[in-house]
C-alpha atoms as a PDB file:
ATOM      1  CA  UNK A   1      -4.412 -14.642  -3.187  1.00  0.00           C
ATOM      2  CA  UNK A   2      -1.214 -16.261  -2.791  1.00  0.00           C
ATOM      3  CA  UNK A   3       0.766 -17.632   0.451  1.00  0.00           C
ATOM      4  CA  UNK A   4       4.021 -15.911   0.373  1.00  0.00           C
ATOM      5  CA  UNK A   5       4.973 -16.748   3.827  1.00  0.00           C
ATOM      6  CA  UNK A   6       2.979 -18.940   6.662  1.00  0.00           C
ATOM      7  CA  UNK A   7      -0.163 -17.596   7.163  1.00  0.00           C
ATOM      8  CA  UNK A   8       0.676 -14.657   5.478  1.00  0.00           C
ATOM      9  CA  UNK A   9      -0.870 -13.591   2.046  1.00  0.00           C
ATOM     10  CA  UNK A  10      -0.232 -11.331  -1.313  1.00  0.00           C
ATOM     11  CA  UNK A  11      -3.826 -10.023  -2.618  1.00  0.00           C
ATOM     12  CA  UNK A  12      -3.995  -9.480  -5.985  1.00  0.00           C
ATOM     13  CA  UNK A  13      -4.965  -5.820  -5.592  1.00  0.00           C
ATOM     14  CA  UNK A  14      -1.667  -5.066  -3.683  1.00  0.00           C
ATOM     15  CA  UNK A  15      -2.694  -5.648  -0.669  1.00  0.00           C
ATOM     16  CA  UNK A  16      -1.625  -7.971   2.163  1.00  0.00           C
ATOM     17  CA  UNK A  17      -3.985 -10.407   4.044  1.00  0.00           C
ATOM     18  CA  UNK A  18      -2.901 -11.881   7.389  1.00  0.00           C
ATOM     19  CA  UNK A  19      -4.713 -14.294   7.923  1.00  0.00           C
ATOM     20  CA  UNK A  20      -4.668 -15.589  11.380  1.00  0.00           C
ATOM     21  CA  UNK A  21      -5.827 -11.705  12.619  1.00  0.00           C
ATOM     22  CA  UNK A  22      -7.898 -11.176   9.653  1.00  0.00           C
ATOM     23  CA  UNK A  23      -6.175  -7.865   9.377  1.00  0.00           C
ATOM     24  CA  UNK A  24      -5.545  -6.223   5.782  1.00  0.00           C
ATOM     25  CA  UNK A  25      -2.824  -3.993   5.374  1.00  0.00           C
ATOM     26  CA  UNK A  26      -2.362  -1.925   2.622  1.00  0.00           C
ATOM     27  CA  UNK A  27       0.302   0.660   2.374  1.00  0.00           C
ATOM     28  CA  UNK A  28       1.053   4.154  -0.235  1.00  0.00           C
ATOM     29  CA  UNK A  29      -3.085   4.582  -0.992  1.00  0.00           C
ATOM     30  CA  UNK A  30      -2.611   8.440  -1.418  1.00  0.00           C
ATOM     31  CA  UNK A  31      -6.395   9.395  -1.436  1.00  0.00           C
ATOM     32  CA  UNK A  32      -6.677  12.479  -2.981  1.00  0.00           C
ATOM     33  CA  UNK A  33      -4.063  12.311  -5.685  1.00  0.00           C
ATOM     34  CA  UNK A  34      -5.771  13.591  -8.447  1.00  0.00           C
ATOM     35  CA  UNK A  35      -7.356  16.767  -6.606  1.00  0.00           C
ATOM     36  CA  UNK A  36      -4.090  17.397  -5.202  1.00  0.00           C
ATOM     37  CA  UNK A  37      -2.572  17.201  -8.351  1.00  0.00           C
ATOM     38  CA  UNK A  38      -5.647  19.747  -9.773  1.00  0.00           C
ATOM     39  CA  UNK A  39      -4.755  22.495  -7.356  1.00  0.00           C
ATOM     40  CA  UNK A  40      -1.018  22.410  -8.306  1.00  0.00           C
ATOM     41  CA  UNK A  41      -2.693  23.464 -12.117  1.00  0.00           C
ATOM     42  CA  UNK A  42      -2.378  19.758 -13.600  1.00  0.00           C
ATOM     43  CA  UNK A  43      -5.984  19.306 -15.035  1.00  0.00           C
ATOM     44  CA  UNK A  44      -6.126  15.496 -16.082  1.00  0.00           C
ATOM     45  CA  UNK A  45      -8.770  13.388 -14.509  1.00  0.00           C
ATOM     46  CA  UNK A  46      -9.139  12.927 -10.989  1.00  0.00           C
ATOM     47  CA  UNK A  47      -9.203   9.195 -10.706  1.00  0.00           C
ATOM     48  CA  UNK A  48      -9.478   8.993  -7.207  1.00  0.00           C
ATOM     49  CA  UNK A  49     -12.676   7.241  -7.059  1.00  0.00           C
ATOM     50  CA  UNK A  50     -11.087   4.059  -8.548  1.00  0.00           C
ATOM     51  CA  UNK A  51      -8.776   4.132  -5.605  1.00  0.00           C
ATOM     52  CA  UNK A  52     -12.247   4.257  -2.701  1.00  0.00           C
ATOM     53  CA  UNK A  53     -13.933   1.510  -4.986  1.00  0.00           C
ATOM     54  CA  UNK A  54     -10.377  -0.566  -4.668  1.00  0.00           C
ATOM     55  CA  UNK A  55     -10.709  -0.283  -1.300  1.00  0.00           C
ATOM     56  CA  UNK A  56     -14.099  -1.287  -0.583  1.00  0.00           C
ATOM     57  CA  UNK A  57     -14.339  -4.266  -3.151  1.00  0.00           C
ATOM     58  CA  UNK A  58     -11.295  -5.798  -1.122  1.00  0.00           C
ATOM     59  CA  UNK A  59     -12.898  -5.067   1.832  1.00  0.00           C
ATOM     60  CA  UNK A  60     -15.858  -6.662   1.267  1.00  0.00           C
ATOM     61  CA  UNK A  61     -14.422  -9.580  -0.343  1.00  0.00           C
ATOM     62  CA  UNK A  62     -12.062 -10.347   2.690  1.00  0.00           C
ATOM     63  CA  UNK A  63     -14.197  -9.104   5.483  1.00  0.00           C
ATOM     64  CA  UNK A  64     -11.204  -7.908   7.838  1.00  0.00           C
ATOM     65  CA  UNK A  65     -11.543  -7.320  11.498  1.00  0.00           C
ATOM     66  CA  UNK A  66      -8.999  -4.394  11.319  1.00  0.00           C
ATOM     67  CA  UNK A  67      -7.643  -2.523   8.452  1.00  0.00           C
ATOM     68  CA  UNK A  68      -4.181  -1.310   8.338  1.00  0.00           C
ATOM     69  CA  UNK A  69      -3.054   1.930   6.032  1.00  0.00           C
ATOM     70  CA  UNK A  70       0.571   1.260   6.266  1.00  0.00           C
ATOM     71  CA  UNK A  71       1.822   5.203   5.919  1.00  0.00           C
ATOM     72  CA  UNK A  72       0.494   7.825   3.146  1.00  0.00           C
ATOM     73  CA  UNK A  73      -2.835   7.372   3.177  1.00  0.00           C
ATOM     74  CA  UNK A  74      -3.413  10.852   1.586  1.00  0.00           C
ATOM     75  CA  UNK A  75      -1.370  12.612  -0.886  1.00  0.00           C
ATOM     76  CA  UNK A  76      -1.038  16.163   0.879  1.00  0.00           C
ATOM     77  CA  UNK A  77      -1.789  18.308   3.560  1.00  0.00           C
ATOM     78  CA  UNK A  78      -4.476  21.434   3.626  1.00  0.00           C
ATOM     79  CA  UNK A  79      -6.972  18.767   1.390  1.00  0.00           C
ATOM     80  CA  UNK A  80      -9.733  21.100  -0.585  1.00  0.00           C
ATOM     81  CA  UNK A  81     -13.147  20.376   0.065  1.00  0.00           C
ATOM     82  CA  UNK A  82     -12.762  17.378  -2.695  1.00  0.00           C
ATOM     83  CA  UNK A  83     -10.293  16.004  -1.122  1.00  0.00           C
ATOM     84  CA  UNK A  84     -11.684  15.805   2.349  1.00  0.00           C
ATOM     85  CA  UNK A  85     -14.697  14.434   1.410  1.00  0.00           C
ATOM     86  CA  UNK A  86     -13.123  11.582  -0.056  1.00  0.00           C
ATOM     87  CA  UNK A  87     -10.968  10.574   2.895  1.00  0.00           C
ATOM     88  CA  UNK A  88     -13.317  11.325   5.532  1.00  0.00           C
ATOM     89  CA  UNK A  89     -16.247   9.316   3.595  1.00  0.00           C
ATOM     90  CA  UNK A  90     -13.967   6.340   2.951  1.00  0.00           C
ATOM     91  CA  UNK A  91     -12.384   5.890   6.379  1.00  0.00           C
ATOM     92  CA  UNK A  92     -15.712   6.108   8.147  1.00  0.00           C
ATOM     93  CA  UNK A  93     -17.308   3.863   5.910  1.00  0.00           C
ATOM     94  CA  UNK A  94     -14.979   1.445   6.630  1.00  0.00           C
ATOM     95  CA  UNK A  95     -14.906   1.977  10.159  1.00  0.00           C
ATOM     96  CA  UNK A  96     -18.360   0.963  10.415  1.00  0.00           C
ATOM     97  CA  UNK A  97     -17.517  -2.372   9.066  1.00  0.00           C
ATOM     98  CA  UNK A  98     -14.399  -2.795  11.348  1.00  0.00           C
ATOM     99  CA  UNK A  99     -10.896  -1.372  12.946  1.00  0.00           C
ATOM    100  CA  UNK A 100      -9.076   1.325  11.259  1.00  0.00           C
ATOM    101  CA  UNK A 101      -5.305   2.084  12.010  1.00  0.00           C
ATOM    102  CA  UNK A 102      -3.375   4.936  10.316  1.00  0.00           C
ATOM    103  CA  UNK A 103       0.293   4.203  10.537  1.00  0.00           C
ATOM    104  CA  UNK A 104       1.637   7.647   9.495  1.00  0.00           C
ATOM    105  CA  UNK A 105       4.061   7.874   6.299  1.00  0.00           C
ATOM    106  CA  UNK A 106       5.804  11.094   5.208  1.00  0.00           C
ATOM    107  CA  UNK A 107       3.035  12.611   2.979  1.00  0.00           C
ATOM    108  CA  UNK A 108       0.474  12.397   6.363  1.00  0.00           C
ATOM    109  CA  UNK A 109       2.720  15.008   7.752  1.00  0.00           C
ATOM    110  CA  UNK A 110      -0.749  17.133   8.472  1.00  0.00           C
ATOM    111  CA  UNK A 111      -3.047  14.239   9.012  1.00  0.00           C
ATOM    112  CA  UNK A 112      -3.578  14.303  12.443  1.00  0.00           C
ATOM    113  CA  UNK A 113      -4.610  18.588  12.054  1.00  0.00           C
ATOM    114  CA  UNK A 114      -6.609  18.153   9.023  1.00  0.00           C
ATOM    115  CA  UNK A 115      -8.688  15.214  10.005  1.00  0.00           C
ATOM    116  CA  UNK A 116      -8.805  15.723  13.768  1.00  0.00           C
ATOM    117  CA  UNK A 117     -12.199  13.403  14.424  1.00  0.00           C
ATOM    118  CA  UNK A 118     -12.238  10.328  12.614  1.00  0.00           C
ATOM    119  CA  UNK A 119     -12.834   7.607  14.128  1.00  0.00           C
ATOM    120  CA  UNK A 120      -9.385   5.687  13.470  1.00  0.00           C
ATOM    121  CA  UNK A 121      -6.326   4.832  15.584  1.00  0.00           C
ATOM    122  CA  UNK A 122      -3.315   6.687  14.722  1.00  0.00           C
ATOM    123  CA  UNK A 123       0.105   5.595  15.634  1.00  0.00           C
ATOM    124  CA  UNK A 124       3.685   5.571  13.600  1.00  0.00           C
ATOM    125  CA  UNK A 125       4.025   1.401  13.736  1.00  0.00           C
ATOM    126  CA  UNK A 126       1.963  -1.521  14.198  1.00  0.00           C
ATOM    127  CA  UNK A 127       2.644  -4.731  15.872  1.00  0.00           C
ATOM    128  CA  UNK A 128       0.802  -7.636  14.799  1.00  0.00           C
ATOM    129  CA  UNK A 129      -0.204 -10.245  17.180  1.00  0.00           C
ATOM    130  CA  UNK A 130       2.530 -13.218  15.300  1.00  0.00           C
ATOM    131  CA  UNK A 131       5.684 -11.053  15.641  1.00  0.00           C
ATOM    132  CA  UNK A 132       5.137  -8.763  12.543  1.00  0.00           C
ATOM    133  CA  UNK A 133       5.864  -5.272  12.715  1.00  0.00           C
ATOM    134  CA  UNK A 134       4.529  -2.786  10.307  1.00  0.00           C
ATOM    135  CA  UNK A 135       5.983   0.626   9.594  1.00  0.00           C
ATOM    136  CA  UNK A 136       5.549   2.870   6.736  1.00  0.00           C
ATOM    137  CA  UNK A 137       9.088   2.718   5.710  1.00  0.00           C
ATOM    138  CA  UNK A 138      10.678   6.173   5.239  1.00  0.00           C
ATOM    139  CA  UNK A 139      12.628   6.279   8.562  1.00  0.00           C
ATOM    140  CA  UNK A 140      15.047   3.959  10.208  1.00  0.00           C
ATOM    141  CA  UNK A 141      13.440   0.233   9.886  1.00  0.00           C
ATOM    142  CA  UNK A 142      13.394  -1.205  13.494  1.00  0.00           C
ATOM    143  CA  UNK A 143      14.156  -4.836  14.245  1.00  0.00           C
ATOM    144  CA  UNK A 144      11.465  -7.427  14.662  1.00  0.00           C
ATOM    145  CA  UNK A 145      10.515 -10.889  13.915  1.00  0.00           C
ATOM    146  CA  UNK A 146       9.528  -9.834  10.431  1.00  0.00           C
ATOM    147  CA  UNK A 147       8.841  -6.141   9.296  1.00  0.00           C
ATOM    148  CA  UNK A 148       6.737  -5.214   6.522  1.00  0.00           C
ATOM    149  CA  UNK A 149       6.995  -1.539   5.172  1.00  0.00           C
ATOM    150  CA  UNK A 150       5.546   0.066   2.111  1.00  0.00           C
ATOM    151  CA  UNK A 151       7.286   3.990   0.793  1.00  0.00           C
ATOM    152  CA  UNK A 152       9.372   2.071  -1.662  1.00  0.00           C
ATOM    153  CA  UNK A 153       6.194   1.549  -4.310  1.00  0.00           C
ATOM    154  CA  UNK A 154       8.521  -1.586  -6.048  1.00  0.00           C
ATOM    155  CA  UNK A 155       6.671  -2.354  -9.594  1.00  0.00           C
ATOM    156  CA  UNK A 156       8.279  -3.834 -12.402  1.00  0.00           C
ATOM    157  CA  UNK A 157       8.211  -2.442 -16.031  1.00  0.00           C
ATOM    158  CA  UNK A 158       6.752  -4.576 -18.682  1.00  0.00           C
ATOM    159  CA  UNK A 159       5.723  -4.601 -22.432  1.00  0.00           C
ATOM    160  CA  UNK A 160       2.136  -5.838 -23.436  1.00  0.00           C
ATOM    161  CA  UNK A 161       1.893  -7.288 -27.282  1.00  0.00           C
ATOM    162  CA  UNK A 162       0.858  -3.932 -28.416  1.00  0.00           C
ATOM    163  CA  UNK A 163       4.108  -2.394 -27.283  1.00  0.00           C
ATOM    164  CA  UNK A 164       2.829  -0.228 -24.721  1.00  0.00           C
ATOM    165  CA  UNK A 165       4.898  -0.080 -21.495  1.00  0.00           C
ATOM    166  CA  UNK A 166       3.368  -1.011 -18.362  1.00  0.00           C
ATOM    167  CA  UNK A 167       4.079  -1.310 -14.190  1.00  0.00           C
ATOM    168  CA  UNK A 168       2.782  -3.842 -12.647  1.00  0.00           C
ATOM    169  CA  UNK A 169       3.008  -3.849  -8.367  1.00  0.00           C
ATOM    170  CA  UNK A 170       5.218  -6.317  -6.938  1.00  0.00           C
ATOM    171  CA  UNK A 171       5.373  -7.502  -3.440  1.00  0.00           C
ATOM    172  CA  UNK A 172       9.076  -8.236  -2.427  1.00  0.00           C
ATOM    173  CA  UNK A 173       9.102 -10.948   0.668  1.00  0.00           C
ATOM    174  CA  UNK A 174      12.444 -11.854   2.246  1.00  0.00           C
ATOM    175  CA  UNK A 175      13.220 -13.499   5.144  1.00  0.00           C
ATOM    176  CA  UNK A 176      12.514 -10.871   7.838  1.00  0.00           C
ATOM    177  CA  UNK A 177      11.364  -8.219   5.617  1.00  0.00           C
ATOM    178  CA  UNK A 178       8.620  -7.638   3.305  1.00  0.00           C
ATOM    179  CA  UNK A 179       8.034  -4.754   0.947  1.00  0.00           C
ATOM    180  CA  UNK A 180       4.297  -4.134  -0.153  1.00  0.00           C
ATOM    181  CA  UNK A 181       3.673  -2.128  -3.401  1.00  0.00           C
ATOM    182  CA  UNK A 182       1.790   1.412  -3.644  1.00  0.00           C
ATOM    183  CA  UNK A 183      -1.875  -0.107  -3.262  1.00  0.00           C
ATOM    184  CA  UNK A 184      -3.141   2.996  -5.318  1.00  0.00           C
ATOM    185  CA  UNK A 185      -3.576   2.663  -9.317  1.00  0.00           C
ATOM    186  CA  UNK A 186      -2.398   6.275  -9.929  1.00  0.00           C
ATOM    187  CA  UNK A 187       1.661   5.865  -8.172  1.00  0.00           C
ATOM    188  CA  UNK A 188       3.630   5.058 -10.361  1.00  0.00           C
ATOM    189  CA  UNK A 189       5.928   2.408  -9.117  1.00  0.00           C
ATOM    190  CA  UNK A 190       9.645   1.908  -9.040  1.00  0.00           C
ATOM    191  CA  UNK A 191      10.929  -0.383 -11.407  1.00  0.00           C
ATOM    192  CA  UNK A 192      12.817  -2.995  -9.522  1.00  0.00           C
ATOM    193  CA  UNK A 193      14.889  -3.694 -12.521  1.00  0.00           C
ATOM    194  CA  UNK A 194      16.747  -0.078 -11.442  1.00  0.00           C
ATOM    195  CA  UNK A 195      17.620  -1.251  -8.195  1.00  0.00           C
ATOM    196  CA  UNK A 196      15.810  -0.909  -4.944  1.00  0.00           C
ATOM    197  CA  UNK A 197      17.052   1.220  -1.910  1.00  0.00           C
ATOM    198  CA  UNK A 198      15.952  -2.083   0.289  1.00  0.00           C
ATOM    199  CA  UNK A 199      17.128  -5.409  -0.653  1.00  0.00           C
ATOM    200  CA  UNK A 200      15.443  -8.324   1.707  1.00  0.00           C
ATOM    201  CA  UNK A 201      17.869 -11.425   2.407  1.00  0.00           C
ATOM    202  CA  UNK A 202      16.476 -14.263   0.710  1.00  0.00           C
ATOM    203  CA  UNK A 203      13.781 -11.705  -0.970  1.00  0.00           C
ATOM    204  CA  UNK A 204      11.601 -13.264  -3.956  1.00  0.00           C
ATOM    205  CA  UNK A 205       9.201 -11.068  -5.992  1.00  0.00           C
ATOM    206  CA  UNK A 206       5.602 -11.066  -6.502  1.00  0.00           C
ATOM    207  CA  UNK A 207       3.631  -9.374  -9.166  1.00  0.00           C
ATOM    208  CA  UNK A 208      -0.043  -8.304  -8.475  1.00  0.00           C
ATOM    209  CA  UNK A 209      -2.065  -8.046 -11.495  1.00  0.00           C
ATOM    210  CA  UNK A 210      -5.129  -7.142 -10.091  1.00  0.00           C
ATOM    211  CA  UNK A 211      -6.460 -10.182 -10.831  1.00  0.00           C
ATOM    212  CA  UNK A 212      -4.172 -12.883  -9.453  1.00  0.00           C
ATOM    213  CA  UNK A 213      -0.676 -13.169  -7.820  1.00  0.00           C
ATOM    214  CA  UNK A 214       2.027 -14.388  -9.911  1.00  0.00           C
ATOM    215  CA  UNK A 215       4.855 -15.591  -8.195  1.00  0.00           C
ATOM    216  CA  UNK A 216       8.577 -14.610 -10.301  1.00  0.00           C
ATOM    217  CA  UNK A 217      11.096 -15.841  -8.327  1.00  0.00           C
ATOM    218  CA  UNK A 218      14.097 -14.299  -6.458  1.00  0.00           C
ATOM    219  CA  UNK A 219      14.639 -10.352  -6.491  1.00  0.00           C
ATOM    220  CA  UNK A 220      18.408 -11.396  -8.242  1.00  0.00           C
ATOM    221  CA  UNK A 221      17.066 -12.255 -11.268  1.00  0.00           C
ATOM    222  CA  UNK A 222      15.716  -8.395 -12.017  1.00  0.00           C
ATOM    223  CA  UNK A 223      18.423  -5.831 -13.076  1.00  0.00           C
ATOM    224  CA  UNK A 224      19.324  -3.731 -16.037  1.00  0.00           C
ATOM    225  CA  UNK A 225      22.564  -4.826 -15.874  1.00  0.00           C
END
């Protein structure tokens, strides 16, 4: 992990860690991706599991008091029987171990109907107990102390030795605003080199390999341009 502001910390699996709560947040998990994708007719592999074994792994390695899915949780509404398993399994699994709040993002549109008794708060923002306020991202961004929203999925495109292209998650952190990446392996993220619709003041980027944090520097230094 890395401290990208006081107290407050990037995980290498795109997740954030604050640590004076012990609350993880993670935002854009979209469980269910890959059945939701197979009953539109695209047959590739599910994947999904490597999304639930994500999640536990960093759960169990930072032992949170409350967990924090920071707006599309799932991937679409109506799940198949697939589908439901997998978020009803996960989120009660973790619930055992500690809090659970759902902070609804625009693809939980039909959360609340199709998963009517988990045991998990559900609300449309968070407020943290050092000023931070957490929102999904895809309205209107209220004023606080310091936000932090996900929707945008910010990733930045690179080339390994072999030539293949890659994105890699990046956390953005500005001065009152930070952007988390999609914490799921299977959305694709927006290259920050292309511009971003949200542009923190002050805002310095942070890549997430899944293995460490790597710290780039400011947000100016990425464009096509």
């Amino acid at each position: 992990m890395l401290e990208i502001r006081p107290g407050t910390f990037a995980h290498a699996s795109g997740a954030l860690w604050l640590a004076d709560s012990g609350t993880l947040l993670a935002a854009d998990v979209h469980l269910g991706y890959g059945w939701a994708l197979r009953r539109r007719g695209q047959l590739g592999p599910v994947g999904d599991d490597l999304v639930c074994r994500k999640l536990m792994e960093t759960a169990q390695e930072l032992q949170p008091g409350e967990i924090v899915f920071l707006g599309d949780l799932v991937h679409a509404p109506r799940p198949a029987p697939e589908e439901r398993h997998e978020v009803e399994s996960t989120l009660r699994t973790l619930a055992e171990k500690c809090k659970v709040v759902v902070v609804l993002g625009n693809h939980d549109r039909g959360f609340v109907r199709d998963f009517p008794s988990l045991p998990v708060e559900i609300c449309r923002m968070w407020r943290g107990g050092n000023g931070e306020l957490a929102v999904h991202g895809d309205r209107e961004i209220p004023e606080a102390e310091h936000v932090i929203i996900g929707h945008l999925h910010p990733a930045l495109g690179v080339t390994d030795h072999a030539g293949a292209s890659h994105r890699l998650p990046v956390f953005i952190s500005g001065d009152v605003l930070t952007l988390l990446p999609a914490y799921s392996p299977l959305a694709a993220g927006c290259d920050i080199r292309d511009g971003i619709a949200i542009r923190p003041h002050g805002a310095k980027v942070f890549a997430a390999s899944g293995i460490r944090v790597v710290p780039l520097g400011g947000l100016e230094r990425f464009s096509r341009r």
